[in-house]
C-alpha atoms as a PDB file:
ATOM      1  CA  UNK A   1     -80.978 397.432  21.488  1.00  0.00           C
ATOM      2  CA  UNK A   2     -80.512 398.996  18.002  1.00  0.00           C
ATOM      3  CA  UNK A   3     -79.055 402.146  19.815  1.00  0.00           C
ATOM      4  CA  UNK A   4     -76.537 399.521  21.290  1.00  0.00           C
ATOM      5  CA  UNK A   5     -75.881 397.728  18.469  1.00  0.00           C
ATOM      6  CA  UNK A   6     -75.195 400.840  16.372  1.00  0.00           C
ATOM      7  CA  UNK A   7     -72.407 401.802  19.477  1.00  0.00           C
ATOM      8  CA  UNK A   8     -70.749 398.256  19.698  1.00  0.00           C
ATOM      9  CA  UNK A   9     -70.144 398.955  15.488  1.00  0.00           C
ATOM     10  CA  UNK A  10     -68.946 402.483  15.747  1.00  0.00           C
ATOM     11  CA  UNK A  11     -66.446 401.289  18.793  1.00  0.00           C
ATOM     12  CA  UNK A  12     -65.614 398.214  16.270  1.00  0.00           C
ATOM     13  CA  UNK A  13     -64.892 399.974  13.156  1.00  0.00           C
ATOM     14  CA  UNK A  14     -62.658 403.062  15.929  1.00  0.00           C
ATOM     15  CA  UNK A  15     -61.020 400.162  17.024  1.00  0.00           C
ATOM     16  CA  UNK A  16     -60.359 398.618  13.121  1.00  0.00           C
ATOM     17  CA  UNK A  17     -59.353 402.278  11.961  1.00  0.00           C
ATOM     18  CA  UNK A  18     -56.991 403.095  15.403  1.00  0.00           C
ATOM     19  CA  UNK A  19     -55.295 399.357  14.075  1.00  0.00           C
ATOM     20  CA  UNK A  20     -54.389 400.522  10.824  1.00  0.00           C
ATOM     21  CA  UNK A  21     -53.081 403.354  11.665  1.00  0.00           C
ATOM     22  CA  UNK A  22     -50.695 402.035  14.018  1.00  0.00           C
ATOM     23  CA  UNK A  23     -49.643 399.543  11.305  1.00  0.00           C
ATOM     24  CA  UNK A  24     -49.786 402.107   8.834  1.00  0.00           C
ATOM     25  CA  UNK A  25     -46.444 404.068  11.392  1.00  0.00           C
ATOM     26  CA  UNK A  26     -44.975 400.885  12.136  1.00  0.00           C
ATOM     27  CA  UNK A  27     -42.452 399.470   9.803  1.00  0.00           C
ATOM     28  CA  UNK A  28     -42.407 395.861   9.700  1.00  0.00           C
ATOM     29  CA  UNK A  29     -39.610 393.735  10.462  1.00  0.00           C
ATOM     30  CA  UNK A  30     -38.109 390.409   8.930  1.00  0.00           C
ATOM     31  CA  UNK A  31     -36.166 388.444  11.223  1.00  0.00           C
ATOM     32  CA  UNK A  32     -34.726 386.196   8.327  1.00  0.00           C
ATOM     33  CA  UNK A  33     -33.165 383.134   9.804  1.00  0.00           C
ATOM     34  CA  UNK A  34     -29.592 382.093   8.126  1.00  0.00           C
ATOM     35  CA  UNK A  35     -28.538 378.860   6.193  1.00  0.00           C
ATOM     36  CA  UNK A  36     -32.065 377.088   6.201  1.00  0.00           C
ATOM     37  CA  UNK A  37     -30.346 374.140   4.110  1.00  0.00           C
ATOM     38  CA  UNK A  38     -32.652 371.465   5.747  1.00  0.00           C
ATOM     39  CA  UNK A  39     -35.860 370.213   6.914  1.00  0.00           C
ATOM     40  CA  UNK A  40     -35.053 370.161  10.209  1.00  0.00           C
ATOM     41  CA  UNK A  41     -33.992 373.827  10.064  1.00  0.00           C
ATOM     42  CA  UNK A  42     -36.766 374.924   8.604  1.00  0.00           C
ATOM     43  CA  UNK A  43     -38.971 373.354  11.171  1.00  0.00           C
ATOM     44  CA  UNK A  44     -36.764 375.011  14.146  1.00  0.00           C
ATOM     45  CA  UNK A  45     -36.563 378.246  12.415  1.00  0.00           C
ATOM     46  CA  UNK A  46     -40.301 378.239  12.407  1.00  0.00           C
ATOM     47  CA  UNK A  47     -40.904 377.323  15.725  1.00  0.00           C
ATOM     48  CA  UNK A  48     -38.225 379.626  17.138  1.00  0.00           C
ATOM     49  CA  UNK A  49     -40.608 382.587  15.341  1.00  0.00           C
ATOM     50  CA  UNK A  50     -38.676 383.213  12.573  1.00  0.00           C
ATOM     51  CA  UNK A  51     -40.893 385.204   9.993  1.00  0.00           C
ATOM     52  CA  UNK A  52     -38.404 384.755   7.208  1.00  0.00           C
ATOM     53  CA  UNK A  53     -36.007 381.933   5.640  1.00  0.00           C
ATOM     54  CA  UNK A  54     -32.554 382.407   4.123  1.00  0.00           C
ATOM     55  CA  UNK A  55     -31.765 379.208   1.521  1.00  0.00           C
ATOM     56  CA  UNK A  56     -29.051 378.848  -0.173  1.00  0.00           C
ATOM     57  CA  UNK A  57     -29.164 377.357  -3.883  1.00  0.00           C
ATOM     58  CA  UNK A  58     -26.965 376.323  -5.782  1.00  0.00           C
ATOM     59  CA  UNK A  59     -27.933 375.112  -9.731  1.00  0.00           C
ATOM     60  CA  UNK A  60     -25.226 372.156  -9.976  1.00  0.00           C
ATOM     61  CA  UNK A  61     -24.505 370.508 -13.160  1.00  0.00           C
ATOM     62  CA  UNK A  62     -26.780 367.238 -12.080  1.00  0.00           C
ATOM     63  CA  UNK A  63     -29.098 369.095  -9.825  1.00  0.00           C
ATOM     64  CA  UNK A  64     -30.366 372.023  -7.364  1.00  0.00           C
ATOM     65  CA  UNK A  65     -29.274 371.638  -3.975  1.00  0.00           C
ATOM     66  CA  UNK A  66     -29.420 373.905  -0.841  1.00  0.00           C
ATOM     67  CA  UNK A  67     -25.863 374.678  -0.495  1.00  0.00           C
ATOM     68  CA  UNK A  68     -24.212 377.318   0.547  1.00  0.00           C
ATOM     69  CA  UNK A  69     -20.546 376.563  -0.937  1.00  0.00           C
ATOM     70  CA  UNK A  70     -21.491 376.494  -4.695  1.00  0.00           C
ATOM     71  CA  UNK A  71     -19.212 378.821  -7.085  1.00  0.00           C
ATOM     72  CA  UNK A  72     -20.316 382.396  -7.792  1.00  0.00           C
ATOM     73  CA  UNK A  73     -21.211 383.268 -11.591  1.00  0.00           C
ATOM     74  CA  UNK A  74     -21.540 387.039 -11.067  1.00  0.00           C
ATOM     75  CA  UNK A  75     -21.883 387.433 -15.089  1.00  0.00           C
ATOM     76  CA  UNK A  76     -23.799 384.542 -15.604  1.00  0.00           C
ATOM     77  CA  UNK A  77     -27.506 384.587 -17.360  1.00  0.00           C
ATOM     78  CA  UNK A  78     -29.430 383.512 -14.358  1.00  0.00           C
ATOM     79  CA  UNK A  79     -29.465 387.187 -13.171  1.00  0.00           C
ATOM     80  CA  UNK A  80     -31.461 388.044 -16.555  1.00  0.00           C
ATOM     81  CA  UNK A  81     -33.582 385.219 -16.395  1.00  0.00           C
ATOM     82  CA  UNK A  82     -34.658 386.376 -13.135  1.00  0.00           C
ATOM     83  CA  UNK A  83     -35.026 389.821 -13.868  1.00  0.00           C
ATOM     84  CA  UNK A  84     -37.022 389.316 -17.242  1.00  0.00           C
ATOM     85  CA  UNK A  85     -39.221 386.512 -15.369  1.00  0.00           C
ATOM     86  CA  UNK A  86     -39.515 388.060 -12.010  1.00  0.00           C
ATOM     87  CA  UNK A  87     -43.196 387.878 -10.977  1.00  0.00           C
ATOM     88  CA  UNK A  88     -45.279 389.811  -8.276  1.00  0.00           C
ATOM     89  CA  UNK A  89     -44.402 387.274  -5.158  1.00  0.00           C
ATOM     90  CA  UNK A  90     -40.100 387.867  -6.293  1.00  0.00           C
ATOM     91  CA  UNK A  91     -37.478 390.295  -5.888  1.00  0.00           C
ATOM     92  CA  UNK A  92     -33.770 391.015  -6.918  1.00  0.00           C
ATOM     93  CA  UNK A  93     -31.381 391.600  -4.031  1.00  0.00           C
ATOM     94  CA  UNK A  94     -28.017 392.681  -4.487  1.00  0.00           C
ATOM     95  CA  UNK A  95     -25.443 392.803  -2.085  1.00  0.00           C
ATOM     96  CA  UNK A  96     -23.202 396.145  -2.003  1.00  0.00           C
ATOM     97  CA  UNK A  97     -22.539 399.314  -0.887  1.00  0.00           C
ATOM     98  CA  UNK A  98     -25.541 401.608  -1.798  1.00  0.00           C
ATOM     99  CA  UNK A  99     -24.144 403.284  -4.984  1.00  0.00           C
ATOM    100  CA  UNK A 100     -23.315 400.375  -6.089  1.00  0.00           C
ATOM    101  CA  UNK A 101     -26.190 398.926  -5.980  1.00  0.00           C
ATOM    102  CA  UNK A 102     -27.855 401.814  -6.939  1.00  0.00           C
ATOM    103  CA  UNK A 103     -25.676 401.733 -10.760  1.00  0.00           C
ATOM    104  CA  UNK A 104     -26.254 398.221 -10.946  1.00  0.00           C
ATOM    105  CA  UNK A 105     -29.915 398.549 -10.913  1.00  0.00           C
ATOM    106  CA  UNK A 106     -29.642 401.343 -13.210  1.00  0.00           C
ATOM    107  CA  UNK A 107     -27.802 399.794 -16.194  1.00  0.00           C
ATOM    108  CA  UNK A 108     -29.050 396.151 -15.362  1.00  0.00           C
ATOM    109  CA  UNK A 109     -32.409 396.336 -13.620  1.00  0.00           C
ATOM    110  CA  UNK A 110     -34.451 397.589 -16.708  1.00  0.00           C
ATOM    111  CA  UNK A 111     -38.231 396.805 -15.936  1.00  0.00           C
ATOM    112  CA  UNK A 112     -37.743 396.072 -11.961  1.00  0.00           C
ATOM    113  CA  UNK A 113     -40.098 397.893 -10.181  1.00  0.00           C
ATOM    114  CA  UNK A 114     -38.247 399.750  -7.337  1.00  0.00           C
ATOM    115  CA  UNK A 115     -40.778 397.768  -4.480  1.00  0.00           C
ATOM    116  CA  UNK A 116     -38.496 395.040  -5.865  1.00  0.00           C
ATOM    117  CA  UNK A 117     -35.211 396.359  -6.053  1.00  0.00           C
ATOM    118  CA  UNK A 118     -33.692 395.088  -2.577  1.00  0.00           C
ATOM    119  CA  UNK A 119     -30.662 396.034  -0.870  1.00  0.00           C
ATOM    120  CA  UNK A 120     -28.272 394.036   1.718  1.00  0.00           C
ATOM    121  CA  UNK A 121     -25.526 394.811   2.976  1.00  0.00           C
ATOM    122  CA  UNK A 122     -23.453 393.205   6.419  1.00  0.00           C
ATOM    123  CA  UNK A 123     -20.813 390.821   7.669  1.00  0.00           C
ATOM    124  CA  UNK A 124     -20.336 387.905   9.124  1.00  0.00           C
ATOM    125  CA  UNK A 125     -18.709 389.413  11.832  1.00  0.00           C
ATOM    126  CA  UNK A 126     -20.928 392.384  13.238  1.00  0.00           C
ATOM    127  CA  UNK A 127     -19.278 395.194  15.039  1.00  0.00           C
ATOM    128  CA  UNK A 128     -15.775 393.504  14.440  1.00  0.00           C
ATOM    129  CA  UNK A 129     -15.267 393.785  10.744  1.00  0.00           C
ATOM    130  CA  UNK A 130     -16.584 396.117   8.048  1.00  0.00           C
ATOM    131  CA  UNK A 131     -18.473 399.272   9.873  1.00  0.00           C
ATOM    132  CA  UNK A 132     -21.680 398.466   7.530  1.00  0.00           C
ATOM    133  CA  UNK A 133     -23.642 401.776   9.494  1.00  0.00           C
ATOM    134  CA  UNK A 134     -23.142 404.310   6.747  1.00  0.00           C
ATOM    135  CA  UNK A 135     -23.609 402.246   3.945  1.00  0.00           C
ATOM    136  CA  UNK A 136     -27.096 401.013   5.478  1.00  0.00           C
ATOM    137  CA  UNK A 137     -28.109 404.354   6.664  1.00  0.00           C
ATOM    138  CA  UNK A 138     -27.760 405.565   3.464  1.00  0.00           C
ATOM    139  CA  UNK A 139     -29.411 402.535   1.514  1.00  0.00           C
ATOM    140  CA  UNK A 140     -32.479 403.396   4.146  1.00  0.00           C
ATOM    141  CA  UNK A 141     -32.880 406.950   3.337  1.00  0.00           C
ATOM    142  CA  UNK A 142     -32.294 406.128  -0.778  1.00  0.00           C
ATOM    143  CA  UNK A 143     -35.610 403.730   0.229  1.00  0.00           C
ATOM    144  CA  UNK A 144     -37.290 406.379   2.156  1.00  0.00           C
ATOM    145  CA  UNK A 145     -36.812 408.758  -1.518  1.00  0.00           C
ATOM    146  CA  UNK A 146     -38.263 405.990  -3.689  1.00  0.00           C
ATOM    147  CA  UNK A 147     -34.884 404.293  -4.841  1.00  0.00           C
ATOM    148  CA  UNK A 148     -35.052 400.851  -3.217  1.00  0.00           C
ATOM    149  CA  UNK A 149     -37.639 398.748  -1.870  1.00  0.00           C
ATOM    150  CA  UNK A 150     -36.278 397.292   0.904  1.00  0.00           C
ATOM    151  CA  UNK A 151     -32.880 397.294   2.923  1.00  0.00           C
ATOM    152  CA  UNK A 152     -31.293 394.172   4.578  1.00  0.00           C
ATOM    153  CA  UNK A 153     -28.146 393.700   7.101  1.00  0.00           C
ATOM    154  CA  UNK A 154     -26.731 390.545   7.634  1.00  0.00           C
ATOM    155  CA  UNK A 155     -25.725 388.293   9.948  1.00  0.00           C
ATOM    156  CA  UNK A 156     -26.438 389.057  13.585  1.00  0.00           C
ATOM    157  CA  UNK A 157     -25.595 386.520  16.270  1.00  0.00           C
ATOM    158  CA  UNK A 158     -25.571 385.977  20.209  1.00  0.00           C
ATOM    159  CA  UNK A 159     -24.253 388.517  21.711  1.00  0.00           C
ATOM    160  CA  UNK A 160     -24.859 391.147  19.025  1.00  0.00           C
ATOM    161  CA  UNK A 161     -27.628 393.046  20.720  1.00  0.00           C
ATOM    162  CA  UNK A 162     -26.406 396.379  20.674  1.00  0.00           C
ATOM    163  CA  UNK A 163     -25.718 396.406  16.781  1.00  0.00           C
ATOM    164  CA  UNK A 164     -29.090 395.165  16.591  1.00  0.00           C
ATOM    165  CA  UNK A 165     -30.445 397.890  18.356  1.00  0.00           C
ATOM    166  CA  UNK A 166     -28.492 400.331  16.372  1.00  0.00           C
ATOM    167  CA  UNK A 167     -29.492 399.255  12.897  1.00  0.00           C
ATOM    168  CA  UNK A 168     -32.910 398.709  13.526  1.00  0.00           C
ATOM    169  CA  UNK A 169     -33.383 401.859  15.336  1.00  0.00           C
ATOM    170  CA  UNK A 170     -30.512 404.388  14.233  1.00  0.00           C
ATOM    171  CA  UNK A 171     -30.037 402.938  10.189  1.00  0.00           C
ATOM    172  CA  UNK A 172     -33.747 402.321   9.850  1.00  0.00           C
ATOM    173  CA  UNK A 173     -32.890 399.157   7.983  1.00  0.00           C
ATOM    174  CA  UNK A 174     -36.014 396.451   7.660  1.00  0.00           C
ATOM    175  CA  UNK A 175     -34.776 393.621   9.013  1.00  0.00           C
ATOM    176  CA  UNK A 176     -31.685 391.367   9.588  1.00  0.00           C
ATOM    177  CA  UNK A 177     -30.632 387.501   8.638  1.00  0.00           C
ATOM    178  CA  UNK A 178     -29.605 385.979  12.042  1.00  0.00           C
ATOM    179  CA  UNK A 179     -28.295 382.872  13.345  1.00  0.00           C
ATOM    180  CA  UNK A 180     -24.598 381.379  13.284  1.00  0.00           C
ATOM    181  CA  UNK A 181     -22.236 383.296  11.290  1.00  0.00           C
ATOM    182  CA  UNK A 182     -20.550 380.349   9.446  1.00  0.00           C
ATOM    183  CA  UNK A 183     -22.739 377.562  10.778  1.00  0.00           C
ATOM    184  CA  UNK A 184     -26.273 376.074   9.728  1.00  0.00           C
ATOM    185  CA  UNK A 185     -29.270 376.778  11.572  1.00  0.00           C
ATOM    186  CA  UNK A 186     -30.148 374.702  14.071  1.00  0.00           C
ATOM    187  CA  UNK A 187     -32.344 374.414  17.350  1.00  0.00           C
ATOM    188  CA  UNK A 188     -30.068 374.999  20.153  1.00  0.00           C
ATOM    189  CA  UNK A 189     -29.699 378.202  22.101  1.00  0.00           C
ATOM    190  CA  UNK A 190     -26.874 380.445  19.478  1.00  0.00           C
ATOM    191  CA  UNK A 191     -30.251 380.854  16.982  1.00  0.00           C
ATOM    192  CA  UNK A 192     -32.990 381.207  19.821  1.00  0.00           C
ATOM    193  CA  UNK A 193     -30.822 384.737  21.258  1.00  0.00           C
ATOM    194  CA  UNK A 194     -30.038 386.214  18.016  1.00  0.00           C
ATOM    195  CA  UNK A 195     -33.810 385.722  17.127  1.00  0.00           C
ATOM    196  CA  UNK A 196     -34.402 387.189  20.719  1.00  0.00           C
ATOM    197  CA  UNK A 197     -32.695 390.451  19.924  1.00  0.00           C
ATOM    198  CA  UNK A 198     -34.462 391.327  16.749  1.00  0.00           C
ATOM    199  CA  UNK A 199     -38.023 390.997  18.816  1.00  0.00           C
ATOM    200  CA  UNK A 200     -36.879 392.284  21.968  1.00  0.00           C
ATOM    201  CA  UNK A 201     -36.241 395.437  19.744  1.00  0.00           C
ATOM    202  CA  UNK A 202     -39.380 395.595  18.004  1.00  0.00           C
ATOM    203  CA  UNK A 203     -41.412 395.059  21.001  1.00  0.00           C
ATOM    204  CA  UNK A 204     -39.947 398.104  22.775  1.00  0.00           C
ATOM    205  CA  UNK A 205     -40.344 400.065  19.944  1.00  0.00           C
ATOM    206  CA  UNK A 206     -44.070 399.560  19.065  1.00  0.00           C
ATOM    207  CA  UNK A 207     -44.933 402.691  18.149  1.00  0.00           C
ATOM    208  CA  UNK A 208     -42.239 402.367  15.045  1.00  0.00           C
ATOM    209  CA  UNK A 209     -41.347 399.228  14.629  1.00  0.00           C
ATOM    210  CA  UNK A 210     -43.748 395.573  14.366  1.00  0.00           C
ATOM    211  CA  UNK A 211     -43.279 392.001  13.408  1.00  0.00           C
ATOM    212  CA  UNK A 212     -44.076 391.242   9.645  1.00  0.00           C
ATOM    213  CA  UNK A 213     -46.799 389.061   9.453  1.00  0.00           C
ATOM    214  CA  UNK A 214     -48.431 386.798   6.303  1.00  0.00           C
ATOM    215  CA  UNK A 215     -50.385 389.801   5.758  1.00  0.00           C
ATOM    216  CA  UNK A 216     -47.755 392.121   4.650  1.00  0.00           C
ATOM    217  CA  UNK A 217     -46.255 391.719   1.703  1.00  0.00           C
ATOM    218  CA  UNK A 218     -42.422 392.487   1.253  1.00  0.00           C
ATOM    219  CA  UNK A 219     -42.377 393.639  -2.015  1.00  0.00           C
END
């Protein structure tokens, strides 16, 4: 019995090691769904198997709302209240081609750890508008040498599953927002296929590629 015992912990702790290793290869991705903006998306989204949430917020003069139409204050000081609060569970994204985003981390990303410096870069449009390969191929390997922490594209919809398949696989990117393009999230079918794509992906690609979980932590 001991002699068994003994075996049934060896295969156990194989079985625990072979896991993490496979985890350890695997990079894990965020299928962020787009324009969360109320409860009732946020309930689909998670139901649907979204691992991630897009919300947009905008700081009005009489209150925060999730809205996705407020003005942009590119010089404004909530980006260095962020930055000089930012704790462990946050991180900075900014939108750009990769040098750019590279520069503006270097002259205004002072004390940002790198695991927090994010990159995204897409359109709303994939495959019909801006050819956003390069620029996330190169954001990927610019992570891969220690520059950025993560790399984002943006927005894949029904119908887009080849350019899903091509920057999860061929940019290396770590996971895309997806939904409508210019609509919010909702349960009907548009969501439920764009969400489809991302995991069909991953799933076929196990050996390089997994679902992030609650036990992984993004930044």
């Amino acid at each position: 019995m001991q002699f068994q015992s003994a075996l049934v912990g060896v295969l156990c702790a194989l079985h625990l090691l072979n896991q993490t290793l496979a985890s350890a290869t695997q990079r894990p991705i965020y299928a962020v769904a787009h324009r969360v903006l109320r409860n009732e998306a946020v309930t689909a989204a998670l139901s649907h198997g979204a691992n991630a949430l897009e919300v947009d917020l905008t700081a009005w003069y009489f209150d925060w709302w999730a809205d996705h139409d407020g003005k942009l204050f590119t010089e404004s000081r909530g980006f260095t209240v962020i930055r000089d609060c930012l704790n462990a569970n946050e991180a900075v994204v900014l939108s750009g081609e990769t040098n750019t985003v590279l520069h503006l981390y270097s002259s205004t990303g002072n004390g940002i750890p790198v695991k927090q410096m994010v990159m995204d870069f897409g359109d709303s449009w994939l495959g019909k508008g801006v050819d956003i390969y390069p620029q996330l191929r190169y954001g990927s390997w610019k992570r891969d040498q220690g520059k950025l922490g993560k790399v984002f594209s943006w927005t894949s919809a029904e119908g887009d599953t080849e350019m899903v398949r091509y920057l999860l696989g061929e940019a290396g990117i770590d996971g895309l927002i997806y939904g409508y393009q210019t609509e919010e999230y909702n349960d009907k079918s548009g969501p439920k296929s764009a969400l489809k794509d991302i995991v069909d992906f991953v799933e076929t690609h196990s050996d390089t590629h997994r679902m992030a979980t609650e036990d992984d932590t993004p930044w």
